[in-house]
N, C-alpha and C. Protein backbone atom coordinates (compact mmCIF):
# COMPACT_ATOMS: atom_id res chain seq x y z
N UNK A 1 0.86 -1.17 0.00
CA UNK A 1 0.00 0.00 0.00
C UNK A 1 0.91 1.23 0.00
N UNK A 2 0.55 2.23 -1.02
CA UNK A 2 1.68 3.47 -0.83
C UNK A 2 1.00 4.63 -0.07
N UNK A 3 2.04 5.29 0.64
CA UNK A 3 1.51 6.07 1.72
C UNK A 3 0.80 7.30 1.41
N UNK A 4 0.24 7.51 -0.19
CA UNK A 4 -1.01 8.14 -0.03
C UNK A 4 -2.21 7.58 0.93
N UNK A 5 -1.76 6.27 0.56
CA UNK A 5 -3.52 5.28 0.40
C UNK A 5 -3.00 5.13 2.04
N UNK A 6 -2.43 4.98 2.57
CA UNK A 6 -2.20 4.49 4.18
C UNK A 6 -2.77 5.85 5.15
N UNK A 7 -2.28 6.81 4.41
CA UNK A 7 -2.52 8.44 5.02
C UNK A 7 -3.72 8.59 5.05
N UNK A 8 -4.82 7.96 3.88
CA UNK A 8 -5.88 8.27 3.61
C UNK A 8 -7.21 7.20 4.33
N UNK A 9 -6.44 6.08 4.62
CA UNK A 9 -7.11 5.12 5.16
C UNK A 9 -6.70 5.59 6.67
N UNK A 10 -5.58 6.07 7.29
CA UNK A 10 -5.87 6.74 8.56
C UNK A 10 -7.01 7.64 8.83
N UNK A 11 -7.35 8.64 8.05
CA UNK A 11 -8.01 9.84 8.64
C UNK A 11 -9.30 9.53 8.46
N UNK A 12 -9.50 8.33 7.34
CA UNK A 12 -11.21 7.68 7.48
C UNK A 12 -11.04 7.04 8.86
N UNK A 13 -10.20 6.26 9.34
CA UNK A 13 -10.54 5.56 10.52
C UNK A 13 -10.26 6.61 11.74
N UNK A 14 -9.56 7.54 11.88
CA UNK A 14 -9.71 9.12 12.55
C UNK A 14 -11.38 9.47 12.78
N UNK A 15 -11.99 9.88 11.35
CA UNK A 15 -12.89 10.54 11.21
C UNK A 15 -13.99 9.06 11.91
N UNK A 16 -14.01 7.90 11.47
CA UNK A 16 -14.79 7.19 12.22
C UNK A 16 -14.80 7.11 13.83
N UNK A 17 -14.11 7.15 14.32
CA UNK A 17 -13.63 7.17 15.57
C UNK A 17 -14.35 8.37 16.32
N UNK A 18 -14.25 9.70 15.93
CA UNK A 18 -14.88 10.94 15.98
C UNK A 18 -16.49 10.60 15.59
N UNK A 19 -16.55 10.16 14.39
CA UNK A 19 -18.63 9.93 14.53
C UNK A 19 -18.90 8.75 15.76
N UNK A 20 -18.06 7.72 15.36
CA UNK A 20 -18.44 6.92 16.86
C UNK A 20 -18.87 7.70 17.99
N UNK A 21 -17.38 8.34 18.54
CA UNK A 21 -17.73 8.99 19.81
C UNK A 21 -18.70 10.16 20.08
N UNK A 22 -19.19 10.85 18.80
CA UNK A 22 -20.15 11.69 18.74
C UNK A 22 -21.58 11.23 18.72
N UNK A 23 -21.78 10.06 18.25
CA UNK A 23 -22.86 9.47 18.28
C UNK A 23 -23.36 8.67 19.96
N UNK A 24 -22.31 8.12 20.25
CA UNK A 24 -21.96 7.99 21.73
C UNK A 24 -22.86 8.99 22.28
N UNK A 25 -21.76 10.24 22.31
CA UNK A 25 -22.57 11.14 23.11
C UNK A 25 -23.81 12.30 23.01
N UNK A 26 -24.01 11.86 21.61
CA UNK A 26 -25.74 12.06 21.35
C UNK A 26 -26.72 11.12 21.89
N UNK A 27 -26.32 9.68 21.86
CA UNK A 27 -27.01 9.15 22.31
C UNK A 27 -27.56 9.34 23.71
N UNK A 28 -26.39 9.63 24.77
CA UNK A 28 -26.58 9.59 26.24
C UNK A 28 -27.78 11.01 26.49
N UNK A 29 -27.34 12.33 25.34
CA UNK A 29 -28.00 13.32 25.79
C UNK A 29 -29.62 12.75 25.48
N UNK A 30 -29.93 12.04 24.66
CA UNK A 30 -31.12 11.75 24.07
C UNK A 30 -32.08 10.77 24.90
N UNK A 31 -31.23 10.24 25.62
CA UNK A 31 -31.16 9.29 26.77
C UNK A 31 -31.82 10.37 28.10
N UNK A 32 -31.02 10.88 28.53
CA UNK A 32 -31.11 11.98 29.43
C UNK A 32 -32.34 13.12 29.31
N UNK A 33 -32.88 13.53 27.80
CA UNK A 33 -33.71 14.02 27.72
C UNK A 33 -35.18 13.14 27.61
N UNK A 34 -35.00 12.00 27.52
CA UNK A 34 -36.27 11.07 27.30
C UNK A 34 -36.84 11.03 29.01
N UNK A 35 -35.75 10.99 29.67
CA UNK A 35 -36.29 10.19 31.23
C UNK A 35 -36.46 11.96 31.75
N UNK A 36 -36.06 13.07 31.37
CA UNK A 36 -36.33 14.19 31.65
C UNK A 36 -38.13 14.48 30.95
N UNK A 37 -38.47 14.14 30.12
CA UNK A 37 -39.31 13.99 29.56
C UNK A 37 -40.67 13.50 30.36
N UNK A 38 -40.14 12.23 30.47
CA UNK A 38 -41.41 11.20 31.19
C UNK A 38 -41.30 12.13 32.78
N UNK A 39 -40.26 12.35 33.04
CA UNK A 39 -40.72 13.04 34.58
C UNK A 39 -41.79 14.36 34.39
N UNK A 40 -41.40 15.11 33.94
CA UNK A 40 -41.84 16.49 33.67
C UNK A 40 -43.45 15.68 33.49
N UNK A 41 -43.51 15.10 32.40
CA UNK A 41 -44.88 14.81 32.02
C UNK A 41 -45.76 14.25 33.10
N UNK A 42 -45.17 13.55 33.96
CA UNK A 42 -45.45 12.78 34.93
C UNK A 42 -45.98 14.24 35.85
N UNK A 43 -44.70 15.46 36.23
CA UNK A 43 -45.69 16.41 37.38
C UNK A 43 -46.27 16.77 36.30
N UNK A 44 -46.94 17.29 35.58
CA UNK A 44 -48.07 17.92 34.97
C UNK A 44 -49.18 17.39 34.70
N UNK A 45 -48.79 16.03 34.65
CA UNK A 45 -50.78 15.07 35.43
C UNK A 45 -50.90 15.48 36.61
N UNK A 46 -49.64 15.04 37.41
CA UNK A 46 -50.36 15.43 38.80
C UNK A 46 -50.58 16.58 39.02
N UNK A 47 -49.94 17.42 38.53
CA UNK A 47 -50.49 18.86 38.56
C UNK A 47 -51.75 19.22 38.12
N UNK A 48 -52.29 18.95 37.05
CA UNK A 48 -53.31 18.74 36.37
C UNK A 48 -54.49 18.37 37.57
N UNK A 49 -54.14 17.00 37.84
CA UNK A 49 -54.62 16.26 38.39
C UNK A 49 -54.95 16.69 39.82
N UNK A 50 -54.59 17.59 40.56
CA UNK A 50 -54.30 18.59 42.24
C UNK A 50 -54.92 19.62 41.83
N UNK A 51 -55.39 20.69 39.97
CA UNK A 51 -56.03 21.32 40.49
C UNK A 51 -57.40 21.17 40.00
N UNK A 52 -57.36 19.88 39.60
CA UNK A 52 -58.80 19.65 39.24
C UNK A 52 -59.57 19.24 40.48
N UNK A 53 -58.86 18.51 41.70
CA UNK A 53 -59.69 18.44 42.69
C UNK A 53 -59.88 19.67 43.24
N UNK A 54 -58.70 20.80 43.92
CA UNK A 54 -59.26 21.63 44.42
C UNK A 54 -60.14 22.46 43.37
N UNK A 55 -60.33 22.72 42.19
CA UNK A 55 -62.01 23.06 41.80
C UNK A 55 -62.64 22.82 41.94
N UNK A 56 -62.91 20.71 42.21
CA UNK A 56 -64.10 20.32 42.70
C UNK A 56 -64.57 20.90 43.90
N UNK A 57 -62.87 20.72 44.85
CA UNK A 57 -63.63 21.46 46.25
C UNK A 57 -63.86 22.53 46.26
N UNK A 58 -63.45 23.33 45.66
CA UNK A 58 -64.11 24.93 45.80
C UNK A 58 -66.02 24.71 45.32
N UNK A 59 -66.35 24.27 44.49
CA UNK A 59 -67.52 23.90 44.43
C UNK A 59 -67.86 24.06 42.88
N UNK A 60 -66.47 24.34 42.25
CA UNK A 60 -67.12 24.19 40.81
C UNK A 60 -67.68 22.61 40.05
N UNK A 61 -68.31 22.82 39.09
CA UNK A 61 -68.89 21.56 38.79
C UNK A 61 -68.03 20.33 37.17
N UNK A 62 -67.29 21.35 36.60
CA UNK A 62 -66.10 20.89 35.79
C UNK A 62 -64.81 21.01 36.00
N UNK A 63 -64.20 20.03 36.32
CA UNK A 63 -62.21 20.30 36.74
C UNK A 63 -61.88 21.36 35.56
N UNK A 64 -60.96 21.96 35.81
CA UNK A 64 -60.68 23.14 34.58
C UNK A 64 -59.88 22.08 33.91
N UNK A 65 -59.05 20.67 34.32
CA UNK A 65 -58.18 19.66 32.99
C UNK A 65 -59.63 19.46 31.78
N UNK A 66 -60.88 19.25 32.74
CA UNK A 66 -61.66 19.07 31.39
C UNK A 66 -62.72 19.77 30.76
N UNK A 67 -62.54 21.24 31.09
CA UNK A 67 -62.96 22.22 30.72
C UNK A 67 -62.57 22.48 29.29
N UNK A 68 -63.17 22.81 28.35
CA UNK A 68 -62.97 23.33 27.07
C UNK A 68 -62.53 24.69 26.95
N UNK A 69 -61.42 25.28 26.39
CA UNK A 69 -61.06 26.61 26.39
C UNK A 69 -62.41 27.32 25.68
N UNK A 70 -62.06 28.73 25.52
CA UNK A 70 -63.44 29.52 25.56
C UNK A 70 -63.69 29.71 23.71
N UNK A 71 -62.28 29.09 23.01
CA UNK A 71 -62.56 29.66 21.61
C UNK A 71 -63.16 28.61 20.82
N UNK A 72 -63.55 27.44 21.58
CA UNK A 72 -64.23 26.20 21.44
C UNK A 72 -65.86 26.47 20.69
């Protein structure tokens, strides 16, 4: 092999090495934002969900989660 082709077959396996490890660490952020995800979603039922009772108890007769906005 002449050391064009050796020079050139280095910097592909360089440049692979670099998408590897970039993909690596896309993955983890994507990872990190999924379980950030399901939490968040998770308080905003219960949130949801805490002020639809206190409307009941105040004495209204529809939780505002299943209230229809007004441009309905």
């Amino acid at each position: 092999m002449d050391k064009d082709m050796e020079a050139r077959l280095a910097r592909l396996e360089e440049a692979l090495a670099h998408q590897g490890r970039a993909t690596d660490e896309l993955s983890e952020v994507i990872a990190r934002q999924d379980a950030e995800i399901v939490r968040l979603t998770r308080r905003v039922e219960m949130l949801l969900h805490a002020a639809a009772e206190r409307e009941l108890d105040s004495g209204g007769t529809i939780p505002l989660s299943d209230q229809r906005p007004p441009h309905w």
